[in-house]
C-alpha atoms as a PDB file:
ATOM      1  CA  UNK A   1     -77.944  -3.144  70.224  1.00  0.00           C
ATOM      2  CA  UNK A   2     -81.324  -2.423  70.548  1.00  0.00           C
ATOM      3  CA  UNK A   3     -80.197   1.385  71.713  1.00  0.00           C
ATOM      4  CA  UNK A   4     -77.970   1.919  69.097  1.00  0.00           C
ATOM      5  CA  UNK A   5     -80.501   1.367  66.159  1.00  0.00           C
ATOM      6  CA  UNK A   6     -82.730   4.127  67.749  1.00  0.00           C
ATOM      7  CA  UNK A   7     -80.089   6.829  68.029  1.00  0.00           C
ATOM      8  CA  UNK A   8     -77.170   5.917  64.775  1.00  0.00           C
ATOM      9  CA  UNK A   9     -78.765   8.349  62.341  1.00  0.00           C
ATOM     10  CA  UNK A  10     -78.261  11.039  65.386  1.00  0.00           C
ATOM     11  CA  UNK A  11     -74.888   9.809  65.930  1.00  0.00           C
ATOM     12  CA  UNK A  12     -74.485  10.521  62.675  1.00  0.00           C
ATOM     13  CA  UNK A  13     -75.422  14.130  62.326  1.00  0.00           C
ATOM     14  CA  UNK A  14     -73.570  14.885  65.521  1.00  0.00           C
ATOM     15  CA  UNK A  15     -70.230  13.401  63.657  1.00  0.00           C
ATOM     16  CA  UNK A  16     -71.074  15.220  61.133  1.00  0.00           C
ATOM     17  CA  UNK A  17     -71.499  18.296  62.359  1.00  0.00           C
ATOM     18  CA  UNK A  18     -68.446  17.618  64.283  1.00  0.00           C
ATOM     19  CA  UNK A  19     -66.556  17.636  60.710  1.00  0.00           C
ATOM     20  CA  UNK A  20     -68.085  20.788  59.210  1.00  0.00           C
ATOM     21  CA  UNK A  21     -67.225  22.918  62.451  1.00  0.00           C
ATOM     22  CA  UNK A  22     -63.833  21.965  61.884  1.00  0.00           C
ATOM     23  CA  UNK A  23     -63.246  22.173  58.347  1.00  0.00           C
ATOM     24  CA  UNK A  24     -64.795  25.678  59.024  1.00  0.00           C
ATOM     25  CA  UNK A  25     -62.508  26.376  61.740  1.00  0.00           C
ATOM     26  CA  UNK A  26     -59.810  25.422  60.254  1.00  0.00           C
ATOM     27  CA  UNK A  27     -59.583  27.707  57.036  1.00  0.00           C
ATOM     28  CA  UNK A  28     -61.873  29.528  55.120  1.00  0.00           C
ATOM     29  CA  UNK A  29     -63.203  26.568  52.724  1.00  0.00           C
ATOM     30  CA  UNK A  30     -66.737  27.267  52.455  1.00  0.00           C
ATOM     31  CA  UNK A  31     -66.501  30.393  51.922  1.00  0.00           C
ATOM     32  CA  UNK A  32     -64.173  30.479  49.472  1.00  0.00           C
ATOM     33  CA  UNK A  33     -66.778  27.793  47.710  1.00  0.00           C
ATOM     34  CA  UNK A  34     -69.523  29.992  48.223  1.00  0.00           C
ATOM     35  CA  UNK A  35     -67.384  33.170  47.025  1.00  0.00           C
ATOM     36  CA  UNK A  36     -67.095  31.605  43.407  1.00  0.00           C
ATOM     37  CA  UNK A  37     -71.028  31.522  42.671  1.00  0.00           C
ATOM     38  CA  UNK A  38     -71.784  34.768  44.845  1.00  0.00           C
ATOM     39  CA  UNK A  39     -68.953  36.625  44.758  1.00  0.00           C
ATOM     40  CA  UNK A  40     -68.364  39.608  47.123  1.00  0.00           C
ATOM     41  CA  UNK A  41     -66.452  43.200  47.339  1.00  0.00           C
ATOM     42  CA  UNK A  42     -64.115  43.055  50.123  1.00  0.00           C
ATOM     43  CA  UNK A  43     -63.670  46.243  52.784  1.00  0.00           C
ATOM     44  CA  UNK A  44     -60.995  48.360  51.940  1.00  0.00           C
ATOM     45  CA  UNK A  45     -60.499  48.687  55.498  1.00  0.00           C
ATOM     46  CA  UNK A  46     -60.806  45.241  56.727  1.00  0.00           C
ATOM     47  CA  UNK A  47     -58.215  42.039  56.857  1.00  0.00           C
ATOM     48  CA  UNK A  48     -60.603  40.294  57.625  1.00  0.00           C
ATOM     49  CA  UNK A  49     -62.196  38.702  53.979  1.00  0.00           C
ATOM     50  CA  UNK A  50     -66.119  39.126  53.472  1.00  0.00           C
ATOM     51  CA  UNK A  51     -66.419  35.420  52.117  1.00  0.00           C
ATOM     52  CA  UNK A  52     -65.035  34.682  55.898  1.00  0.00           C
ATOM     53  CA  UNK A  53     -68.841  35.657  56.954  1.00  0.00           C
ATOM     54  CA  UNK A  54     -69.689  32.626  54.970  1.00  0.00           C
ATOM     55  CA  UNK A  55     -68.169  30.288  57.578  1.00  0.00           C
ATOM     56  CA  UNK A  56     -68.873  32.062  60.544  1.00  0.00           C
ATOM     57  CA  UNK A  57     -72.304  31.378  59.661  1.00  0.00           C
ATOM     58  CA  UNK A  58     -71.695  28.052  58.673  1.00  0.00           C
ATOM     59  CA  UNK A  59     -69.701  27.495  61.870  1.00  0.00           C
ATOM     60  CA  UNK A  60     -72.600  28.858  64.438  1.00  0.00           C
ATOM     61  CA  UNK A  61     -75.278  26.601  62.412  1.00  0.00           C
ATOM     62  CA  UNK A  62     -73.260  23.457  62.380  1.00  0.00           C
ATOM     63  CA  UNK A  63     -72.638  24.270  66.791  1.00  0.00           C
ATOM     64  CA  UNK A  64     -76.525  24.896  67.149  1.00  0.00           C
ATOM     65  CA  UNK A  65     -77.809  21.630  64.855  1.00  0.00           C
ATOM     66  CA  UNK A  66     -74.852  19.971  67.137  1.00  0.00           C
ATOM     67  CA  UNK A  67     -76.414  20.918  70.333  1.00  0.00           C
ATOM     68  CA  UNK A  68     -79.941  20.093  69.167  1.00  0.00           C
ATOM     69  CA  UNK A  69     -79.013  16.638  67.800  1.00  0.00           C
ATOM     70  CA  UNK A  70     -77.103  16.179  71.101  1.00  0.00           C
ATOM     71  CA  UNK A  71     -80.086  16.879  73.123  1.00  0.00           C
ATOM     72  CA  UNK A  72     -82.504  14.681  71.701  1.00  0.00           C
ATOM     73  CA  UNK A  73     -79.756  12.051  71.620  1.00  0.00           C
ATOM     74  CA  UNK A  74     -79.581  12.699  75.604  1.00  0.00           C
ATOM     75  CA  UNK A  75     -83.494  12.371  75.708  1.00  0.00           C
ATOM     76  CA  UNK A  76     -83.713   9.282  73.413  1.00  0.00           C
ATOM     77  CA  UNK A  77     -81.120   7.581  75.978  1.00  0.00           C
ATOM     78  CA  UNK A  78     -83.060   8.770  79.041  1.00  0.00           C
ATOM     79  CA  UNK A  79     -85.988   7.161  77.504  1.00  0.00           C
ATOM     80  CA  UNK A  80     -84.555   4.013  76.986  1.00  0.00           C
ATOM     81  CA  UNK A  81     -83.458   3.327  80.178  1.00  0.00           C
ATOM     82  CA  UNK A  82     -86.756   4.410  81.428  1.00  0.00           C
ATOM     83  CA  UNK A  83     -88.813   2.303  79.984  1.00  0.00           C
ATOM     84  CA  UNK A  84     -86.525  -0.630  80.244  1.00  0.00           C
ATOM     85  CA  UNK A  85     -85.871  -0.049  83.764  1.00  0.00           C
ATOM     86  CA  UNK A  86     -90.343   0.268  84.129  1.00  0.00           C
ATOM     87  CA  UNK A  87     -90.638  -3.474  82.442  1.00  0.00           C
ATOM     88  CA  UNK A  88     -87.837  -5.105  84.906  1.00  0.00           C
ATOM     89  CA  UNK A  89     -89.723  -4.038  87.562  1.00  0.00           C
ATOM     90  CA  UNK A  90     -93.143  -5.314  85.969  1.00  0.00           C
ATOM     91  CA  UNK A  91     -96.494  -3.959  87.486  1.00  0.00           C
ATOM     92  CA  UNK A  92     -97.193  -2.597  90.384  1.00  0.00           C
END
């Protein structure tokens, strides 16, 4: 129990993260939000939309604060286990 009070707010973000990447995935619903208060002129010669650029961007920030948040959540576990393997054995 002790673990999980360290790393919940990590678990957290990672779920969370988690749900943006696919509600970005998914369809283009952040950029569509972010289209209304900066609207922009689409490419005559493009199908794909220029509010879509919106959610790429969206989508690679939500992957990299993902990765992060998973790596210090590796590190915080690694930790624990450290030090609570170092006071079992006691010193010496």
């Amino acid at each position: 129990m002790n673990l999980f009070k360290k790393v919940y707010g990590l678990l957290l973000g990672i779920i969370g993260c988690v749900v943006v990447y696919q509600l970005a995935g998914a369809g283009l619903y952040f950029g569509v939000f972010i289209n209304r208060f900066y609207p922009c002129t689409d490419c005559p010669g493009c199908s794909f939309p220029c509010y879509g650029n919106y959610d790429i961007c969206i989508i690679v920030l939500a992957l990299a604060v993902g990765i992060v948040l998973i790596g210090v959540l590796i590190f915080k576990v690694i930790k624990f286990f450290r030090n609570k393997s170092s006071k079992l054995r006691g010193p010496g």
